[in-house]
Protein backbone atom coordinates (compact mmCIF):
# COMPACT_ATOMS: atom_id res chain seq x y z
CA UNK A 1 -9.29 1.02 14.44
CA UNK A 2 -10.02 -0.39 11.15
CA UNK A 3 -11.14 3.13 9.88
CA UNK A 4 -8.27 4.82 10.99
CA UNK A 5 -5.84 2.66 8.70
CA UNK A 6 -7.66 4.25 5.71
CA UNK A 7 -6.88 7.61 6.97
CA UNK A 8 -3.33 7.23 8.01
CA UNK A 9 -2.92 5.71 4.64
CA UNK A 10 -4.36 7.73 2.95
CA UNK A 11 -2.51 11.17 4.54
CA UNK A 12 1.04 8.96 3.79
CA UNK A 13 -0.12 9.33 0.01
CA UNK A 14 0.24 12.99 0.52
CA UNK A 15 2.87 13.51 2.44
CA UNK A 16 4.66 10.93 -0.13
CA UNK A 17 4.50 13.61 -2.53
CA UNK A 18 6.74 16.04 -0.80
CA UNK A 19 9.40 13.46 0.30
CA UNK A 20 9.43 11.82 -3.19
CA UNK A 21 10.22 15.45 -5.45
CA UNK A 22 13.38 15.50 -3.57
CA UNK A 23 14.42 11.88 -3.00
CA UNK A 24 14.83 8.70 -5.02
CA UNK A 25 11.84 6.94 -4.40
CA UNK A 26 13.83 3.51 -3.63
CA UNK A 27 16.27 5.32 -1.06
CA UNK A 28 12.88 7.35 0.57
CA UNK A 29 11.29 3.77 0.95
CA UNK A 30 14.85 2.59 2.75
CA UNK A 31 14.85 5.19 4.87
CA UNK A 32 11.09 4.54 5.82
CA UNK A 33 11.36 0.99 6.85
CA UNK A 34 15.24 1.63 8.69
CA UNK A 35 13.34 4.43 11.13
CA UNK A 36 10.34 1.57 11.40
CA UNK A 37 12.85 -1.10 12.53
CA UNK A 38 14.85 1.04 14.93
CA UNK A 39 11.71 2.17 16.90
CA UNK A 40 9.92 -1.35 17.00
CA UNK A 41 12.89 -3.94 16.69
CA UNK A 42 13.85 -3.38 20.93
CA UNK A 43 10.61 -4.40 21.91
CA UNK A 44 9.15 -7.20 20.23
CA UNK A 45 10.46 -10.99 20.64
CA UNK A 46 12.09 -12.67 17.10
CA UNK A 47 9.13 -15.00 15.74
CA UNK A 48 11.79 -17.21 15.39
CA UNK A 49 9.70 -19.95 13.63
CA UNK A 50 8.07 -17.42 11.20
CA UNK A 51 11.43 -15.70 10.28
CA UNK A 52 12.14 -17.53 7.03
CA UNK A 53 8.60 -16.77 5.88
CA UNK A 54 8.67 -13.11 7.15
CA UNK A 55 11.86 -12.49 5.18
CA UNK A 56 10.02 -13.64 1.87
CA UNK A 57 6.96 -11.09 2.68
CA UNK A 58 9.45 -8.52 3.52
CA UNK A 59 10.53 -8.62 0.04
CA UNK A 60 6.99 -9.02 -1.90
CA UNK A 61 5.00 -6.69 0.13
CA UNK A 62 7.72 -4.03 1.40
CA UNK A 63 10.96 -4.02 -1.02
CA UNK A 64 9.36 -5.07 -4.43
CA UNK A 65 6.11 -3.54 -3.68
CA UNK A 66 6.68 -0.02 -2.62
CA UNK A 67 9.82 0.18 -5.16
CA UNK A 68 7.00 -0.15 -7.81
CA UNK A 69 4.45 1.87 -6.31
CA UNK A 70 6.44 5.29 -5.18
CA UNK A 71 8.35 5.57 -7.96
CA UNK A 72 4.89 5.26 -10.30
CA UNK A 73 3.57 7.63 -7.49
CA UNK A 74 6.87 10.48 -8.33
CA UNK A 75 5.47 10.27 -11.72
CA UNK A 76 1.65 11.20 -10.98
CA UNK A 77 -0.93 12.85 -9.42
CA UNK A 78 -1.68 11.77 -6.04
CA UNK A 79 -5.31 11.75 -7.15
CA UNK A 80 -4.82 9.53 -10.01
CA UNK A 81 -2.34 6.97 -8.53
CA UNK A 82 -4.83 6.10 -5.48
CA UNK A 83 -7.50 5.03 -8.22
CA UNK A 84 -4.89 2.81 -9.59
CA UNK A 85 -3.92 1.27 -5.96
CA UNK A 86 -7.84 0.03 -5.39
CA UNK A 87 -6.68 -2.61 -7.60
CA UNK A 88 -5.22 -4.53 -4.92
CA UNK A 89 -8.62 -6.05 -4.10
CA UNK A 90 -9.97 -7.46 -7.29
CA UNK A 91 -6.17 -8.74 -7.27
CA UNK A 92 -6.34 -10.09 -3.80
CA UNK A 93 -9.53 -12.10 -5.04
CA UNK A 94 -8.20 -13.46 -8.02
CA UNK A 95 -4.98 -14.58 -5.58
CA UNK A 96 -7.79 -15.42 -3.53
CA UNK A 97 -9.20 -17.53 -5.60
CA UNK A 98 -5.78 -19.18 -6.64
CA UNK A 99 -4.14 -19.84 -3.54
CA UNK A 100 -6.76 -19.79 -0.76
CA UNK A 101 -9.56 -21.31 -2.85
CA UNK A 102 -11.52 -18.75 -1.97
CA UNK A 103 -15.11 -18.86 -4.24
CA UNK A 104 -15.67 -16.45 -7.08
CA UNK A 105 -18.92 -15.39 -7.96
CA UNK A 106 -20.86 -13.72 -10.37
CA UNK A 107 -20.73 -10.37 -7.75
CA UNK A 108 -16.94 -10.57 -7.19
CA UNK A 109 -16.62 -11.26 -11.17
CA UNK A 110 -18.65 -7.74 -11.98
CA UNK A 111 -16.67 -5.83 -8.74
CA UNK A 112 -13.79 -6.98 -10.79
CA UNK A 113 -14.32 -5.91 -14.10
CA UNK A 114 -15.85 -2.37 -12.74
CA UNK A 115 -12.64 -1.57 -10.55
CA UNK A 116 -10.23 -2.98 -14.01
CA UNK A 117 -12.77 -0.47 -16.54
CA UNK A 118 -12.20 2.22 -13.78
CA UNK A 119 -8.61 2.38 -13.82
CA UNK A 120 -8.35 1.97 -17.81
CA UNK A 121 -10.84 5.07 -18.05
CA UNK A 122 -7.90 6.84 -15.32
CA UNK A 123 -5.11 5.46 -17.13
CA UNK A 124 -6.51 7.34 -20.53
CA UNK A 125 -6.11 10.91 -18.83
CA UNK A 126 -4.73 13.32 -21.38
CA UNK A 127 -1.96 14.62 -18.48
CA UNK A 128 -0.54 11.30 -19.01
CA UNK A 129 0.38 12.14 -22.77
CA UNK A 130 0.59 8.10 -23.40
CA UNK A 131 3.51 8.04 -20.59
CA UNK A 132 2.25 4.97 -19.20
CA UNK A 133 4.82 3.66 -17.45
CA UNK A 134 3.64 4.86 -13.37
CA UNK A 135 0.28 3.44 -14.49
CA UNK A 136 2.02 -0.08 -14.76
CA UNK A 137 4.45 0.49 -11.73
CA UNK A 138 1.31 1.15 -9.72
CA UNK A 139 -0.82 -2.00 -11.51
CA UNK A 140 2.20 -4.04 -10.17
CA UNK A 141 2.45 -2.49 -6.87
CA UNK A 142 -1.02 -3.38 -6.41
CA UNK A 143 -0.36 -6.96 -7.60
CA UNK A 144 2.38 -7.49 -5.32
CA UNK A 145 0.65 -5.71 -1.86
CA UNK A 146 -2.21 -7.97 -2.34
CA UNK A 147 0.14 -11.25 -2.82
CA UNK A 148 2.10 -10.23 0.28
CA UNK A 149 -1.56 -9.89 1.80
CA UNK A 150 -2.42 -13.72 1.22
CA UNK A 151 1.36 -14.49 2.27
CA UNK A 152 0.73 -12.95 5.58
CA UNK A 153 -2.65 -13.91 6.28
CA UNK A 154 -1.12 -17.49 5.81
CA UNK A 155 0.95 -16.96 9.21
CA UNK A 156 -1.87 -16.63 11.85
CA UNK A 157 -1.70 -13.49 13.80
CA UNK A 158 1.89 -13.33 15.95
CA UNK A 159 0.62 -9.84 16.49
CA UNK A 160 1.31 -6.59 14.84
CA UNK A 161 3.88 -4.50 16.08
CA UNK A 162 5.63 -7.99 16.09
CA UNK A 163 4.86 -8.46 12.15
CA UNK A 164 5.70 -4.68 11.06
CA UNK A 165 8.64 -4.77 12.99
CA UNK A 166 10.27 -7.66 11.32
CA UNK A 167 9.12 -7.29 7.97
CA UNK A 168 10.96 -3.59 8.41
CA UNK A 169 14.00 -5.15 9.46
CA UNK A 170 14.18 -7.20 6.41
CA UNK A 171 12.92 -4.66 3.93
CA UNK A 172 15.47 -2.13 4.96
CA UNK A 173 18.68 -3.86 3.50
CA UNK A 174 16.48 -5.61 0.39
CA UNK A 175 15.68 -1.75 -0.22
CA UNK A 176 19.46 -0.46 0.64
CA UNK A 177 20.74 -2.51 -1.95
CA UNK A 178 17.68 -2.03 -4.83
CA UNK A 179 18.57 1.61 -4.29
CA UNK A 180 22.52 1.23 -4.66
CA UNK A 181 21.45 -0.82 -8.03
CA UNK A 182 18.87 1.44 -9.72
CA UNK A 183 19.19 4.69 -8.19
CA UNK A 184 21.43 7.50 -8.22
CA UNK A 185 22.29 10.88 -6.59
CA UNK A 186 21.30 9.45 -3.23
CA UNK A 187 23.97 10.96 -1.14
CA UNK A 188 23.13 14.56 -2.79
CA UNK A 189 19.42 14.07 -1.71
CA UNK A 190 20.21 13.52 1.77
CA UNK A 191 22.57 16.28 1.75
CA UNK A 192 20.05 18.99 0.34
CA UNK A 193 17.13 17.82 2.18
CA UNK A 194 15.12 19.95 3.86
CA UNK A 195 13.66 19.69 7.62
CA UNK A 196 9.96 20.03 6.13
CA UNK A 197 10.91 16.64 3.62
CA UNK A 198 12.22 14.83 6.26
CA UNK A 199 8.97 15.40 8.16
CA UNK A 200 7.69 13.55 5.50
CA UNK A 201 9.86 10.90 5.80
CA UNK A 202 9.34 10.76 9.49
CA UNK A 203 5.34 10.42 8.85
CA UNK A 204 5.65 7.92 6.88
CA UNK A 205 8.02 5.54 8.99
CA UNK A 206 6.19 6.68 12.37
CA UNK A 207 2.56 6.91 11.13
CA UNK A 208 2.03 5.30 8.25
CA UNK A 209 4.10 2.14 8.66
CA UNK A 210 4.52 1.53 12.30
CA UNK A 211 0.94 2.73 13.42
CA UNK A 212 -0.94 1.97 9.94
CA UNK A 213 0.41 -1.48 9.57
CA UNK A 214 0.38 -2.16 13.13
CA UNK A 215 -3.60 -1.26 12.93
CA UNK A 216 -3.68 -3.25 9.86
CA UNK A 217 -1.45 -6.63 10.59
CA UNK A 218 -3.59 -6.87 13.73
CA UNK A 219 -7.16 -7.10 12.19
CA UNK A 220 -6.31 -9.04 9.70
CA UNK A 221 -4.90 -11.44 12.08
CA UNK A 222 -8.07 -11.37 13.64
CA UNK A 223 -10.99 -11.34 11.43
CA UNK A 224 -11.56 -12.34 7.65
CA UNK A 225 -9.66 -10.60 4.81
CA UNK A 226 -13.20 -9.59 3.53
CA UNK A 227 -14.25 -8.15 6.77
CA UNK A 228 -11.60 -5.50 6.98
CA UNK A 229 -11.05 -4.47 2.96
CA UNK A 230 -14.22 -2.12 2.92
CA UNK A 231 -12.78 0.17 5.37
CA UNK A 232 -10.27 1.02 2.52
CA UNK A 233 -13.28 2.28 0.64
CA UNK A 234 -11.93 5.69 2.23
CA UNK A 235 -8.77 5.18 0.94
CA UNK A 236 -9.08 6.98 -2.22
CA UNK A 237 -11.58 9.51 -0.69
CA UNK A 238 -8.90 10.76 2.15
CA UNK A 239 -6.47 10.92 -0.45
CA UNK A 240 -8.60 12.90 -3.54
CA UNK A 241 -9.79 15.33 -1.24
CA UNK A 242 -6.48 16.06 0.12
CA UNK A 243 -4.61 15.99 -3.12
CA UNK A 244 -7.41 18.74 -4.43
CA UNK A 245 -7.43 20.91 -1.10
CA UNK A 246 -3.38 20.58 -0.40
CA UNK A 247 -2.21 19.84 -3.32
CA UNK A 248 -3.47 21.51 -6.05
CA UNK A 249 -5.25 18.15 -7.78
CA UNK A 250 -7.06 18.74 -10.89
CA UNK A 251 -10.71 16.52 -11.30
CA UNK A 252 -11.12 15.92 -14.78
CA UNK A 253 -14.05 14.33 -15.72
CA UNK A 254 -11.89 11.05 -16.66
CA UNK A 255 -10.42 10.93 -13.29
CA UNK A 256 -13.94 11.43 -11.74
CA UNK A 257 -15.63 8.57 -14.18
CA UNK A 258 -12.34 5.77 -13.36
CA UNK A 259 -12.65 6.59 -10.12
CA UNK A 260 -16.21 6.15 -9.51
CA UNK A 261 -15.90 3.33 -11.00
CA UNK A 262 -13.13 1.94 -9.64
CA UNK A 263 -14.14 2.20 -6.30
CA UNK A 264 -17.59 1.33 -7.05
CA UNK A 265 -16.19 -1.98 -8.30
CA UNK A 266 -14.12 -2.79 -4.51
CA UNK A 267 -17.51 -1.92 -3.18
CA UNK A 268 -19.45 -4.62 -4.76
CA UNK A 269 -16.38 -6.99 -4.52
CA UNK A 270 -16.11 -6.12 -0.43
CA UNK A 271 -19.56 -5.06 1.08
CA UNK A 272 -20.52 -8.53 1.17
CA UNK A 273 -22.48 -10.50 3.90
CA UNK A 274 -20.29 -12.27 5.81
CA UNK A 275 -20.07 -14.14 9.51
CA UNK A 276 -17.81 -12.40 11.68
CA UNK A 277 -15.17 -15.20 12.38
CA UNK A 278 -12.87 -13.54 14.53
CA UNK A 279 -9.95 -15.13 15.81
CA UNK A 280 -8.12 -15.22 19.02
CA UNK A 281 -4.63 -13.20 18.69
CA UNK A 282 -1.40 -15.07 19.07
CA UNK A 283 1.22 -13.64 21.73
């Protein structure tokens, strides 16, 4: 399970691309979490208790998150802006640190600065032309995925169909209105869009966000944050490989050097020694 999220994740990267050169990256994120919330919403019972809380993760890790990180993602490679995203983890250790009082030591302190020199090397490619802009969409993203991480781990595990489904219930009117706000030409996007870019969109409601989070909502519910991380070690690698073979990706030696680096700094930070302290699921 936990390596599958990785590849799902990794495919909705790609498949991003296609949906978001034809619409606004807001309204494509709307239209993600709406199809997520129809198909799941029927079927799962209201956490009633956890609502309040849900609606506040909603907005971090769905609305304000993927706002940031798809429309850094139009502007890029989708080589280069999966470097950028393995900053969530030294992020989630710092938040971590800060809010769980989780330890930091000297290992997690060098994974950190490894995965930061990484993406500074990526953020220096010459395609960029000093547009730097996506780079700090996608640093944000990053930021805010890994603070909705902490938020959710903080509920328990009601399960995570249950989780997904709510959070896209929420999301979709936060991302409505951010669209209506800071977007534009939306109705001339869905008018002109073609059946292959709405099998884009379909992905990545279906796959990506009910399945991948799903996957994803339910381990971490289960087991340790720092159990589950080093699966998305493949993250970047599903998503390179793609973005060269599908694509059309360029490897330039900077983007090979961040990279390396980057993920070689989530590797130290994750592939740690750990007791497995799993949990028993919530109904």
């Amino acid at each position: 399970m936990a390596i599958s999220v990785p590849i799902i994740w990794g495919g909705g990267f790609l498949f991003a691309k296609t949906a978001i050169n034809h619409f606004p990256p807001i309204l494509l994120m709307a239209f993600r979490f709406a199809i997520t919330a129809l198909m799941l919403v029927w079927f799962v019972k209201p956490p009633v208790r956890l609502l309040n809380r849900i609606f506040w993760i909603a907005l971090v890790s769905a609305a304000i998150q993927y706002s940031m990180t798809f429309t850094g993602l139009r502007d890029l490679d989708a080589s280069t802006a999966v470097i950028v995203v393995q900053l969530e983890v030294p992020f989630g250790v710092l938040l971590a640190v800060i809010l769980l009082k989780d330890k930091l030591t000297l290992r997690r302190i060098f994974g950190m600065a490894l995965a930061f020199i990484g993406v500074i090397i990526t953020a220096g490619e010459p395609r960029l032309d000093g547009n730097l802009l996506p780079i700090l969409l996608l640093v944000g993203g990053a930021f805010t995925w890994a603070l909705g991480q902490i938020m959710i781990k903080t509920l328990g595990a009601p399960g995570g169909f249950t989780l997904i489904a709510w959070v896209a219930v929420f999301a979709t009117p936060q991302l409505f209105l951010s669209t209506w706000i800071f977007e534009d030409n939306q109705l001339e996007a869905i008018m002109t869009a073609t059946p292959i870019v709405w099998a884009a969109v379909i992905y990545l409601a279906v796959v990506m966000t009910t399945i991948g989070y799903a996957i994803w909502y339910h381990l971490l519910g289960l087991y340790n944050v720092n159990q589950v991380m080093p699966y998305l070690l493949l993250l970047p690698v599903v998503t390179v490989f793609g973005g060269v073979v599908l694509l059309g990706d360029t490897l330039t030696p900077s983007l090979i050097t961040g990279g390396l680096l980057a993920i070689a700094g989530v590797a130290v930070i994750t592939l740690e020694k750990t007791t497995p302290l799993p949990q028993t699921e919530k109904s």
